[in-house]
N, C-alpha and C. Protein backbone atom coordinates (compact mmCIF):
# COMPACT_ATOMS: atom_id res chain seq x y z
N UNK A 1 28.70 -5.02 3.83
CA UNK A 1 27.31 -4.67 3.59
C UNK A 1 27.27 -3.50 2.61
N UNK A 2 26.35 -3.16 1.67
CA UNK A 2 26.26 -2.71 0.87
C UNK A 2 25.87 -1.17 1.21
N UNK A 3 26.56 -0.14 0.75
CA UNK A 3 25.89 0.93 0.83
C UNK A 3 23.83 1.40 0.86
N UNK A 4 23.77 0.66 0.21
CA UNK A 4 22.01 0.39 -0.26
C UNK A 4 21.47 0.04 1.14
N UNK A 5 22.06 -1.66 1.90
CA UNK A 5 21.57 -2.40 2.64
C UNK A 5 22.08 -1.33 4.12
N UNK A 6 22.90 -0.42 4.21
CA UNK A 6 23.44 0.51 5.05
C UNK A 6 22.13 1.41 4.96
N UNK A 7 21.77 2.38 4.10
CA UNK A 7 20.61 3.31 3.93
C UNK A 7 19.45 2.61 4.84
N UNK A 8 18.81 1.38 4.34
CA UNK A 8 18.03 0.86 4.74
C UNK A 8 18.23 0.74 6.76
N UNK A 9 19.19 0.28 7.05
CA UNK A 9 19.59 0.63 8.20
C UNK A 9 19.45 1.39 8.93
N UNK A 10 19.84 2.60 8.14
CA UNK A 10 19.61 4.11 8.65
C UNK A 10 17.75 4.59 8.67
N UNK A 11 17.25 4.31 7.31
CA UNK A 11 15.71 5.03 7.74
C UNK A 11 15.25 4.09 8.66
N UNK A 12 15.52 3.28 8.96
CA UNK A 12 14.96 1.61 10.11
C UNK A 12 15.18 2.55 11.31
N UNK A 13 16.36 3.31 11.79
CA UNK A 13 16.78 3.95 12.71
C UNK A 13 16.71 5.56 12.90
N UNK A 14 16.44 5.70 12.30
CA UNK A 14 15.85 7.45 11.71
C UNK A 14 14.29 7.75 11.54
N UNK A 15 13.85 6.43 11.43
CA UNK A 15 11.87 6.72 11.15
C UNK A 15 11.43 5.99 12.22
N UNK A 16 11.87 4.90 12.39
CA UNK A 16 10.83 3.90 13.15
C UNK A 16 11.73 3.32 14.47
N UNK A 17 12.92 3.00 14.64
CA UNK A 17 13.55 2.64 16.28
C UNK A 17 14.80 3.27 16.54
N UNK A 18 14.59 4.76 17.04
CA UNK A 18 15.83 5.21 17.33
C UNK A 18 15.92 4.90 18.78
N UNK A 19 15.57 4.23 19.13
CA UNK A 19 15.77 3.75 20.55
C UNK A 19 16.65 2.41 20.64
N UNK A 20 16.33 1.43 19.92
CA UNK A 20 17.04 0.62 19.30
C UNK A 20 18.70 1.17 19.60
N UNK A 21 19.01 2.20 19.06
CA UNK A 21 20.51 2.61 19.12
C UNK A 21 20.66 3.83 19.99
N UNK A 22 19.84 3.62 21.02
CA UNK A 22 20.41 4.75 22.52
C UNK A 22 20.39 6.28 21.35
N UNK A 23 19.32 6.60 20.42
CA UNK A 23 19.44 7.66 19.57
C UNK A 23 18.32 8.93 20.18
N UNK A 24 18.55 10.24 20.28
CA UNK A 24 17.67 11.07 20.33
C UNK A 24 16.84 11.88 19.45
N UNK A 25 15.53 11.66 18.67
CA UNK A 25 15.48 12.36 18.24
C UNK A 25 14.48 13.41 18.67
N UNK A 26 15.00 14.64 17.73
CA UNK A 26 14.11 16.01 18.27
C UNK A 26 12.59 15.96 18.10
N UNK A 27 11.58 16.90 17.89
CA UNK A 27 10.29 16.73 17.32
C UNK A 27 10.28 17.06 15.74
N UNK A 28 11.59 17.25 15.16
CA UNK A 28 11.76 17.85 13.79
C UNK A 28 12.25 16.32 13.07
N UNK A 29 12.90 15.54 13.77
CA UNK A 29 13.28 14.23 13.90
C UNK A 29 14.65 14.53 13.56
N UNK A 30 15.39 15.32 13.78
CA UNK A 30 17.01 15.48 14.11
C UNK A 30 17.56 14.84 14.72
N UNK A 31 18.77 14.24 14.54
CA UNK A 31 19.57 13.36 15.65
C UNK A 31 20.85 13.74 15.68
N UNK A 32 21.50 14.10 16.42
CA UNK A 32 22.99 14.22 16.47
C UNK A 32 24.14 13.31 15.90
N UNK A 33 24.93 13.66 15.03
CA UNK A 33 25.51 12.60 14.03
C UNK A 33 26.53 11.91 15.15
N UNK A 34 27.24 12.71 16.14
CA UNK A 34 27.86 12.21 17.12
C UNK A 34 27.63 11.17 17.70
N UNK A 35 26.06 11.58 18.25
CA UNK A 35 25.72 10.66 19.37
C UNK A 35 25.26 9.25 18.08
N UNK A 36 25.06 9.42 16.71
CA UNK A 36 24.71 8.28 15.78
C UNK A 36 26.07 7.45 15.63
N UNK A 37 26.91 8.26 15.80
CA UNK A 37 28.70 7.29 15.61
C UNK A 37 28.78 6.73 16.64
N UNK A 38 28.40 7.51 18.16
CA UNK A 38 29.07 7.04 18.81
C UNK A 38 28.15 5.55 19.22
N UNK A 39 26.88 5.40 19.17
CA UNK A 39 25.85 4.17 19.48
C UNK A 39 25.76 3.21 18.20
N UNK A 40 26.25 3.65 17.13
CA UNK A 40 26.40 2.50 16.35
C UNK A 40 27.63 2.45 15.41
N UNK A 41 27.54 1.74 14.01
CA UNK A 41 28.76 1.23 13.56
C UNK A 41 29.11 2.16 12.53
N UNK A 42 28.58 3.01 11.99
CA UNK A 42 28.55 4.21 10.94
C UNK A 42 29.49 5.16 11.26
N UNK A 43 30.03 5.68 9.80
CA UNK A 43 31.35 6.65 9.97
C UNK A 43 30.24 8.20 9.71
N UNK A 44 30.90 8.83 10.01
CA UNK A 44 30.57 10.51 9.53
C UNK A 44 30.73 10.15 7.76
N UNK A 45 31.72 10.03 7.26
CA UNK A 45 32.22 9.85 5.80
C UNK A 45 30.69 8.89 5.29
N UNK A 46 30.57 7.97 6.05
CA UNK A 46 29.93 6.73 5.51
C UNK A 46 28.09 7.33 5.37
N UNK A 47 27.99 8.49 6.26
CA UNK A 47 26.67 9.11 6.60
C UNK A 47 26.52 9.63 5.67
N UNK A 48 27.68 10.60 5.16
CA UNK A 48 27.29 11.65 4.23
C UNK A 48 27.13 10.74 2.61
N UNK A 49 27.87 10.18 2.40
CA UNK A 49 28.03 9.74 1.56
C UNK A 49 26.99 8.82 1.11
N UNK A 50 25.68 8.28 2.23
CA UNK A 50 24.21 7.60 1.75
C UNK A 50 23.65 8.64 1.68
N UNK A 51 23.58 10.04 2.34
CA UNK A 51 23.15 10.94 1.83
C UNK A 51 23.19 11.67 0.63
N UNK A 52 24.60 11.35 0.33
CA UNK A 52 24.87 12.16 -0.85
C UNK A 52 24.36 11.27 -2.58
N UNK A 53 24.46 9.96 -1.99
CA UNK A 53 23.90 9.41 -3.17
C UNK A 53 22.64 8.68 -2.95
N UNK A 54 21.86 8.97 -1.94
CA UNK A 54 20.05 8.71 -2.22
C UNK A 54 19.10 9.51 -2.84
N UNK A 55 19.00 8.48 -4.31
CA UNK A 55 18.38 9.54 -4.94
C UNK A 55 17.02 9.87 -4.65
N UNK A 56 16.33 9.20 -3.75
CA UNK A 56 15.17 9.75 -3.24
C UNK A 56 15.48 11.35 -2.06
N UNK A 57 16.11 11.34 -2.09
CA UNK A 57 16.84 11.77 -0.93
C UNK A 57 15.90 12.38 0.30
N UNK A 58 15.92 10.84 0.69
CA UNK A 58 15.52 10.31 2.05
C UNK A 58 16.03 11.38 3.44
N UNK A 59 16.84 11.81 3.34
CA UNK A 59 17.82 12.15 4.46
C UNK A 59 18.05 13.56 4.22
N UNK A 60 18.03 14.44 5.18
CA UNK A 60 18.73 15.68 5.12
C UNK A 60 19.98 15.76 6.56
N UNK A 61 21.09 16.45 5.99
CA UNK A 61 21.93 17.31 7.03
C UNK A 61 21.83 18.61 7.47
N UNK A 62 22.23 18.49 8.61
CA UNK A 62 22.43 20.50 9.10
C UNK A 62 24.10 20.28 9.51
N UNK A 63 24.27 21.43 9.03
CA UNK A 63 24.52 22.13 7.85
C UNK A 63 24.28 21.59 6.44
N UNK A 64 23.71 21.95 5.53
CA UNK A 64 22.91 21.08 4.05
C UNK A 64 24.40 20.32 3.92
N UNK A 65 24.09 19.29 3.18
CA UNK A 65 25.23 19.33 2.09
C UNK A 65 26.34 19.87 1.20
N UNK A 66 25.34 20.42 0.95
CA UNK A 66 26.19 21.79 0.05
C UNK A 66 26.77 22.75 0.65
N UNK A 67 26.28 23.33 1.90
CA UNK A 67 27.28 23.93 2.82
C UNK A 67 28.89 23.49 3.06
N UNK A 68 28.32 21.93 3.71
CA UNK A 68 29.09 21.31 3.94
C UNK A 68 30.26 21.17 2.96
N UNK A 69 30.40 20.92 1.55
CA UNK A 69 30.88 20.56 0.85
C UNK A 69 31.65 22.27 0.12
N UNK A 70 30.99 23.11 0.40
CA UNK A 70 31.55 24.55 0.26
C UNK A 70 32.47 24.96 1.87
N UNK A 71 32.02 24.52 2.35
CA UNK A 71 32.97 25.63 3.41
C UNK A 71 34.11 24.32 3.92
N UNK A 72 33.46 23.07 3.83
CA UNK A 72 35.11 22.00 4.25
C UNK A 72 34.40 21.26 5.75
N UNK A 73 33.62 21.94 5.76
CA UNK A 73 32.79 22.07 7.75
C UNK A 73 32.41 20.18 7.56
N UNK A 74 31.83 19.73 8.75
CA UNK A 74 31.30 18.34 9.18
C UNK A 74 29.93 18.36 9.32
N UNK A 75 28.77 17.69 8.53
CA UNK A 75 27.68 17.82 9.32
C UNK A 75 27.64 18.15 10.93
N UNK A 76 26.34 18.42 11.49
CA UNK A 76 26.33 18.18 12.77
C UNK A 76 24.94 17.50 12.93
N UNK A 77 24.19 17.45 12.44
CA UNK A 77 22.69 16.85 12.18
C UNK A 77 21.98 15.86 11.39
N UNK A 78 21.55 14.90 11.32
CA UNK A 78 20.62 13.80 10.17
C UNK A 78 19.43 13.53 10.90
N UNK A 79 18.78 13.90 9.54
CA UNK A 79 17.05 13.06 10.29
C UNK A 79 16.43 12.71 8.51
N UNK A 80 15.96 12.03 8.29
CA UNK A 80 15.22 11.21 7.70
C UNK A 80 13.75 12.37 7.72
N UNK A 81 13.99 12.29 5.97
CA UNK A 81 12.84 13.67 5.55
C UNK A 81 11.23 13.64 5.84
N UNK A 82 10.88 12.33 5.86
CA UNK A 82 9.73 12.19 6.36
C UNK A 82 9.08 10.37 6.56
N UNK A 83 8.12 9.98 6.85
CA UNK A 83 7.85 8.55 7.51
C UNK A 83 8.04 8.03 8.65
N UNK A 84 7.78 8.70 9.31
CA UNK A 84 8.36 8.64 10.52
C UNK A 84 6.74 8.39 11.30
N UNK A 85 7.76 6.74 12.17
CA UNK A 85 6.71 6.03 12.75
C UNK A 85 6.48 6.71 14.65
N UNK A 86 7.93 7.07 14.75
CA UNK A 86 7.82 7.29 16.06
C UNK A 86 7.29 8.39 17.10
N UNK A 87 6.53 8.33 17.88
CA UNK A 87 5.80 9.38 18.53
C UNK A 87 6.34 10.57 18.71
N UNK A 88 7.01 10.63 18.89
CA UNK A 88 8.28 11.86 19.51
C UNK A 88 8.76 12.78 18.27
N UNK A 89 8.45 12.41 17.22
CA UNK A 89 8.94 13.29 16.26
C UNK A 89 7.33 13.65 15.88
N UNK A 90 7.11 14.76 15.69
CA UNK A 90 6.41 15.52 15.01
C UNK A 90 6.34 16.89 13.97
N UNK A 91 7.22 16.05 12.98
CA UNK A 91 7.72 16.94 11.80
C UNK A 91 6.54 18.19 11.10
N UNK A 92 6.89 19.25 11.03
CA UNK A 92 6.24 20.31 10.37
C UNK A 92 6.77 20.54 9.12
N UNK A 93 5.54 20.36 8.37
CA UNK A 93 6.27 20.68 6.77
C UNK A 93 5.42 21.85 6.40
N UNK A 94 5.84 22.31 5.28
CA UNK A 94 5.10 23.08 4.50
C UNK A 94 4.06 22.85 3.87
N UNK A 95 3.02 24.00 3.83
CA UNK A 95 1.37 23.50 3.24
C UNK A 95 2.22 24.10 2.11
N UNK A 96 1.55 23.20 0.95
CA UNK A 96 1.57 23.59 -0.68
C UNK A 96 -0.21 23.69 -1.13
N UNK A 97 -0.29 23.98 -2.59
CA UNK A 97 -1.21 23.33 -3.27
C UNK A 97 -1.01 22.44 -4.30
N UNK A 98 -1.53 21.28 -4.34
CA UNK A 98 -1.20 19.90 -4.88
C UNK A 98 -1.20 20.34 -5.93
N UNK A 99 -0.20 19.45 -7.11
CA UNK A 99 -1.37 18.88 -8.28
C UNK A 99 -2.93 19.12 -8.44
N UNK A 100 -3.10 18.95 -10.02
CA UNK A 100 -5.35 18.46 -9.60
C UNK A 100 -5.03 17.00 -9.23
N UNK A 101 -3.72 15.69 -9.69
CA UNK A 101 -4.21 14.48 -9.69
C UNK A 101 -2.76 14.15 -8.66
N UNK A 102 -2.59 13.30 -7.62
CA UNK A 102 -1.98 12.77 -7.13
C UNK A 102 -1.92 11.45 -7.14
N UNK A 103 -0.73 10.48 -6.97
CA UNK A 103 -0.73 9.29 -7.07
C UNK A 103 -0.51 8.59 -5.48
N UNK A 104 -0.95 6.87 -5.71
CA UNK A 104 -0.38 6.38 -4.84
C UNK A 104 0.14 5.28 -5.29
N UNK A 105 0.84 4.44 -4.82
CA UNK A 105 0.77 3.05 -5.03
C UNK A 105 0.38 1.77 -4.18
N UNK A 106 0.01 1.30 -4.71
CA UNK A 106 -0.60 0.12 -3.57
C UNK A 106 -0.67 -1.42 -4.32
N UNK A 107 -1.57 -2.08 -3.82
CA UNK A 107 -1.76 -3.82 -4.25
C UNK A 107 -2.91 -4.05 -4.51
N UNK A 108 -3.05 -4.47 -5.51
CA UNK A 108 -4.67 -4.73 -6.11
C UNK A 108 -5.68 -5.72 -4.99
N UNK A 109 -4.57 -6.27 -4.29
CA UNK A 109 -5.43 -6.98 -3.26
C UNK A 109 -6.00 -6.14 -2.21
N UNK A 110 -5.15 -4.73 -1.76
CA UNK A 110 -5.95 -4.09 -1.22
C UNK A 110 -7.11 -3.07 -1.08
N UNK A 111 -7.11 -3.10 -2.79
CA UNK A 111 -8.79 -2.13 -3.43
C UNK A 111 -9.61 -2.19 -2.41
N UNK A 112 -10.43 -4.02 -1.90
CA UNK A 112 -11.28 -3.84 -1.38
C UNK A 112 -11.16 -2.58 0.08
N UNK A 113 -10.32 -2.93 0.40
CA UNK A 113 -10.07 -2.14 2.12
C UNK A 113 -9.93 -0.75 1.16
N UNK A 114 -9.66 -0.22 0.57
CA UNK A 114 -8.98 1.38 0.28
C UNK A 114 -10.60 1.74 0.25
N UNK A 115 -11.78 1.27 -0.37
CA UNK A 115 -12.79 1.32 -1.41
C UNK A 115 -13.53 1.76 0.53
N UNK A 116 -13.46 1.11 1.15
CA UNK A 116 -14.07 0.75 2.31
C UNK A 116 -13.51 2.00 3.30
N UNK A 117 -12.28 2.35 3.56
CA UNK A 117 -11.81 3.12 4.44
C UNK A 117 -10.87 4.21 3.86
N UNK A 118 -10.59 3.96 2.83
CA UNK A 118 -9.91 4.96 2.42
C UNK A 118 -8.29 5.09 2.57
N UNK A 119 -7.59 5.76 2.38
CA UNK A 119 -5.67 5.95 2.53
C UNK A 119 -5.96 6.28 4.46
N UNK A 120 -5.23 5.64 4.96
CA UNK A 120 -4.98 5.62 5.91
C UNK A 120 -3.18 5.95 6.53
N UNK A 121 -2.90 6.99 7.43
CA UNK A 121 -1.14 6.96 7.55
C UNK A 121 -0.85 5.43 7.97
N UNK A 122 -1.58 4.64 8.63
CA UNK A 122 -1.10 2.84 9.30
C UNK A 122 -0.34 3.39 10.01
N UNK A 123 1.00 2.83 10.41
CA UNK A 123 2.08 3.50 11.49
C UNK A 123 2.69 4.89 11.42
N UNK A 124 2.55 5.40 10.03
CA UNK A 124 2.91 6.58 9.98
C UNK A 124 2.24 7.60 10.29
N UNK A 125 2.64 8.56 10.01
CA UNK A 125 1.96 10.30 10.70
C UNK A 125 1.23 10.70 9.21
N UNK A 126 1.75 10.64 7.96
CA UNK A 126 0.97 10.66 7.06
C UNK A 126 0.65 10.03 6.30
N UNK A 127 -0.02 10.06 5.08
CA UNK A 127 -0.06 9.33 3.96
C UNK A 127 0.75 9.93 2.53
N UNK A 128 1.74 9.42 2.24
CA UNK A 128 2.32 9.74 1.22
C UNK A 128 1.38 9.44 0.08
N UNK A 129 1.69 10.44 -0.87
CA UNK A 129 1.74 10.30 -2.54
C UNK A 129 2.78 11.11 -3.07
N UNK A 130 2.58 10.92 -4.44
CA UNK A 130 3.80 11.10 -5.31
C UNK A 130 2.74 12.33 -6.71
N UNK A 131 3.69 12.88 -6.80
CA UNK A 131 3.29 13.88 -8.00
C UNK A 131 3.08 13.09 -9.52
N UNK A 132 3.62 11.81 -10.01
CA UNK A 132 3.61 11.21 -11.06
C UNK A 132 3.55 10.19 -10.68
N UNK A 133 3.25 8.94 -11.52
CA UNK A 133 2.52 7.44 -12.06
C UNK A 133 3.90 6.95 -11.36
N UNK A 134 5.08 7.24 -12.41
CA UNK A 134 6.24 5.81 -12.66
C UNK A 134 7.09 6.23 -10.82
N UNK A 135 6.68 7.25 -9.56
CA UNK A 135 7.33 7.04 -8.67
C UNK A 135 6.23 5.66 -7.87
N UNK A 136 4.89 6.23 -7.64
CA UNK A 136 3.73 5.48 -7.42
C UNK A 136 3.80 4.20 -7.51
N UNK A 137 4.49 3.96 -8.96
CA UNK A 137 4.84 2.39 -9.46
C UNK A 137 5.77 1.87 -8.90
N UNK A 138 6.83 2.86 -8.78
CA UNK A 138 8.09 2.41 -7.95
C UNK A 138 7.68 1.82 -6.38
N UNK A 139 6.85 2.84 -5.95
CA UNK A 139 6.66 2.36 -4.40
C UNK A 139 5.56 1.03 -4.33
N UNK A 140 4.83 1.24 -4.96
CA UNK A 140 3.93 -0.33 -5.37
C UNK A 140 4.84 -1.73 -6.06
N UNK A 141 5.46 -1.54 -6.49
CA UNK A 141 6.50 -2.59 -6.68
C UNK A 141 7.72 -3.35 -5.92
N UNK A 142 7.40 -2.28 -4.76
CA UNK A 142 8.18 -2.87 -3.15
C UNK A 142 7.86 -3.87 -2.46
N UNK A 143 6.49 -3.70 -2.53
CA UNK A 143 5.57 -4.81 -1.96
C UNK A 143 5.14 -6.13 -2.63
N UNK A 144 5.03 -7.07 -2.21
CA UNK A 144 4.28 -8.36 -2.38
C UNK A 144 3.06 -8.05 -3.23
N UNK A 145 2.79 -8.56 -4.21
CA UNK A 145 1.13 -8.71 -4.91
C UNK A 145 1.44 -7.79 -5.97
N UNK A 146 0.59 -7.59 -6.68
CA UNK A 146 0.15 -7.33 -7.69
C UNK A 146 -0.09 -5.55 -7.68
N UNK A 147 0.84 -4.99 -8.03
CA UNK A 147 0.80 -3.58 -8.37
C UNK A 147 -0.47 -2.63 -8.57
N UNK A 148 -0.59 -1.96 -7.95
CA UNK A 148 -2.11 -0.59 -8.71
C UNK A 148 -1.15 0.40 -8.42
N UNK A 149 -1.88 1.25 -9.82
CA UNK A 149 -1.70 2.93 -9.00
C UNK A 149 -3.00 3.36 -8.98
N UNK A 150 -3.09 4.32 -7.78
CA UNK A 150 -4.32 4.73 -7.24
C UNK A 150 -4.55 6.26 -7.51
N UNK A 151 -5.43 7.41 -8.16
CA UNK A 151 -4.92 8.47 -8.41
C UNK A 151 -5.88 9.24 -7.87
N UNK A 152 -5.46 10.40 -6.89
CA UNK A 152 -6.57 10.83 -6.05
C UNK A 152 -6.62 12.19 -6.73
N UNK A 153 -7.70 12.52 -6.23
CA UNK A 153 -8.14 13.85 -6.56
C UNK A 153 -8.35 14.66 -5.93
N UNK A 154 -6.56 15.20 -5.78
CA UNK A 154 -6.23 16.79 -5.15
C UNK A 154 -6.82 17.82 -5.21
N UNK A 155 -7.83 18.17 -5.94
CA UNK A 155 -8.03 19.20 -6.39
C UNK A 155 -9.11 18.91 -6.01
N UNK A 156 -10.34 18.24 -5.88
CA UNK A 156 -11.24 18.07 -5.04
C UNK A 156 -11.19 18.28 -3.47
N UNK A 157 -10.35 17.20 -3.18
CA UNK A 157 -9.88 17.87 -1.65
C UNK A 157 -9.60 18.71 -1.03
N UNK A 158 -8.38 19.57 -2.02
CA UNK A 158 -8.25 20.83 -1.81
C UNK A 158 -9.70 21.59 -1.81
N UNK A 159 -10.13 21.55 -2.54
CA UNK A 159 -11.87 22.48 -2.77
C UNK A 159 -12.54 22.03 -1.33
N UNK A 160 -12.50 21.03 -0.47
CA UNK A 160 -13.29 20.58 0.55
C UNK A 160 -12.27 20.97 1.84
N UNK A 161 -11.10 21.81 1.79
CA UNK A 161 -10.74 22.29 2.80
C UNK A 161 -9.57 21.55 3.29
N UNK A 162 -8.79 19.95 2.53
CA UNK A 162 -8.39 19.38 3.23
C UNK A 162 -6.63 19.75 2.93
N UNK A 163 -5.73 20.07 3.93
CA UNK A 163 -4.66 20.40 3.96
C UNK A 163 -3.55 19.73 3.20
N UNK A 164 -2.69 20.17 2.05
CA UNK A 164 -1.49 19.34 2.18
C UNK A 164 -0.28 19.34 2.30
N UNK A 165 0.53 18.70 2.34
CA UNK A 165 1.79 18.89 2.85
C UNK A 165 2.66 19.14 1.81
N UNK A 166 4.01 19.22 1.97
CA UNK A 166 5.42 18.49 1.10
C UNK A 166 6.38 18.62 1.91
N UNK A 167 7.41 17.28 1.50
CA UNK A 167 8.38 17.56 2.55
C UNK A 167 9.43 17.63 1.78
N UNK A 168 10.30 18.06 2.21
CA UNK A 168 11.73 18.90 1.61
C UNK A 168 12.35 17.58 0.33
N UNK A 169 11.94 16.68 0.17
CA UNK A 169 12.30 15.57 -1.01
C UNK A 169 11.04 15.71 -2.13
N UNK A 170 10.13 16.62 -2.10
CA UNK A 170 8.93 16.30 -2.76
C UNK A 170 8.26 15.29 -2.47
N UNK A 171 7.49 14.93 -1.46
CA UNK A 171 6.87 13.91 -1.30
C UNK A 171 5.46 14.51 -0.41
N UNK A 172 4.15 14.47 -1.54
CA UNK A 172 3.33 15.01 -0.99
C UNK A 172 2.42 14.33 0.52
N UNK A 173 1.96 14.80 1.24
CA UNK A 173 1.39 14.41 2.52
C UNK A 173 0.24 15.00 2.87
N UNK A 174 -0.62 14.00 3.40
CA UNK A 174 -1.85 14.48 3.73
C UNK A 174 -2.17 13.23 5.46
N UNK A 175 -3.70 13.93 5.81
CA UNK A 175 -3.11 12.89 6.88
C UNK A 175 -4.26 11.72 6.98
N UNK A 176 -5.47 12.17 5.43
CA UNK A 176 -6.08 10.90 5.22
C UNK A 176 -6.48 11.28 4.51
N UNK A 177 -6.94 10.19 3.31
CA UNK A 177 -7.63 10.53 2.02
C UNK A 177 -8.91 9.44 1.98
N UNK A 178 -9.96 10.16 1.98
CA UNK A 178 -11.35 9.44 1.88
C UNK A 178 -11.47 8.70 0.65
N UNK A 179 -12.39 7.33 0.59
CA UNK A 179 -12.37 6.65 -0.32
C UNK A 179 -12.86 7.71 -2.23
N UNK A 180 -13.55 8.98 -1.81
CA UNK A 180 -14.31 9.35 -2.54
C UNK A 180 -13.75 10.54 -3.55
N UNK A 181 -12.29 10.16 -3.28
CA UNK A 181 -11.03 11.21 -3.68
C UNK A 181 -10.57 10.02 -4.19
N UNK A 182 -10.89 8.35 -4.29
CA UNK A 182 -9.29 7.42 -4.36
C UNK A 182 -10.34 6.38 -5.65
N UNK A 183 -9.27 6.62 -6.98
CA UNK A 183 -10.07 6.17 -8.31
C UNK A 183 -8.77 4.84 -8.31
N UNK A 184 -9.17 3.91 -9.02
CA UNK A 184 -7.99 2.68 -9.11
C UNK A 184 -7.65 3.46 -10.67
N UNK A 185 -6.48 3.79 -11.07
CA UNK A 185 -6.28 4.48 -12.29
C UNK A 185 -5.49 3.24 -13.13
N UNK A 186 -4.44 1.88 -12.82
CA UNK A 186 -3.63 1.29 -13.68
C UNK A 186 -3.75 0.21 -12.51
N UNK A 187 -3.35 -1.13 -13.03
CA UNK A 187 -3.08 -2.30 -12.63
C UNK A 187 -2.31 -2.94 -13.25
C-alpha cells in the first residue's frame, strides 16, 4: 500500500474513527504513538515519515519533528491538525485576523443549498477555508461535480464580531459562515 493510501488511513483514524482501532484520543486530539503501533499495522518509522512528507501537513508530533530529528529522541504523540469529526476531541486553536477575502471550495451543484443556508461544519467542528484560490481548487477537485470557488468575506465578518480560527497547518476556521459573506467567485 502506498505511502499516500497509508496517510489516508491515518486521518480516517485520527479525525473521524479512533475507536475503530481501540485508539485514545485526548480533547486536543492526541493519541499515543504506542498505543497507535500497538492496535494497528503502522511502524513508528512509517508514522514519522507520512508526517514528514505531507505536504499539507495534516499531522503534528510531540515532540515536533524537528526536535525529534535534532536530539535523535522518538515521537511520543500524533494527532491530526484539524477536521476532526469525533466528539471527544475538542481542539483549541488560535484566534487570528483573516485575510479581507477567504476561499472555499465546493460544487456548483451545491450553490443552491450554500445560497439558502450558508457554510455549514456537516460532521465537522468547523468550516474550513483556505487563504488562496489554487488550495480552494485543490479541495473542490476532490469531489464529484463540477468545481466552484466560493470567496467569503472575512473582513465583513470580522467587522460583525464573528471569530476566527487557524490551525497550526494554516488552515483557516470558523464555525459558520452565513450565506451573506458567501459570493460564487470562479466555476
Amino acid at each position: 500500500m502506498t505511502l499516500q493510501k497509508r496517510s489516508v488511513r491515518l486521518s480516517f483514524l485520527l479525525r473521524h474513527q479512533p475507536e475503530s482501532a481501540k485508539l485514545t484520543l485526548d480533547k486536543e486530539g492526541w493519541c499515543s504513538i504506542q498505543e497507535l503501533v500497538e492496535n494497528t499495522d503502522f511502524t513508528v518509522r512509517e508514522l514519522v515519515e507520512i508526517v514528514k512528507s505531507d505536504t499539507k501537513t495534516r499531522y503534528a508530533l510531540s515532540p515536533s519533528l524537528g526536535e525529534c530529528l535534532q536530539t535523535g529522541s522518538q515521537p511520543e504523540l500524533i494527532r491530526a491538525n484539524q477536521g476532526h469529526s469525533t466528539a471527544a476531541v475538542k481542539m483549541t486553536f488560535k484566534t487570528a485576523v483573516p485575510p479581507v477575502n477567504l476561499f472555499h471550495g465546493a460544487q456548483v451543484e451545491s450553490w443552491p443549498s450554500i445560497v439558502k443556508s450558508g457554510l455549514v461544519p456537516m460532521k465537522r467542528h468547523h468550516v474550513h477555508l483556505s487563504a488562496d484560490i489554487d488550495t480552494a481548487l485543490a479541495v473542490a477537485s476532490r469531489r464529484p461535480g463540477h468545481p466552484a470557488i466560493l470567496r467569503i468575506d472575512a473582513k465583513q465578518m470580522l467587522a460583525d464580531g464573528k471569530k476566527f480560527f487557524i490551525s497550526e497547518n494554516g488552515v483557516w476556521l470558523v464555525d459558520r459562515v452565513d450565506p451573506k459573506y458567501i459570493y460564487l467567485d470562479h466555476t
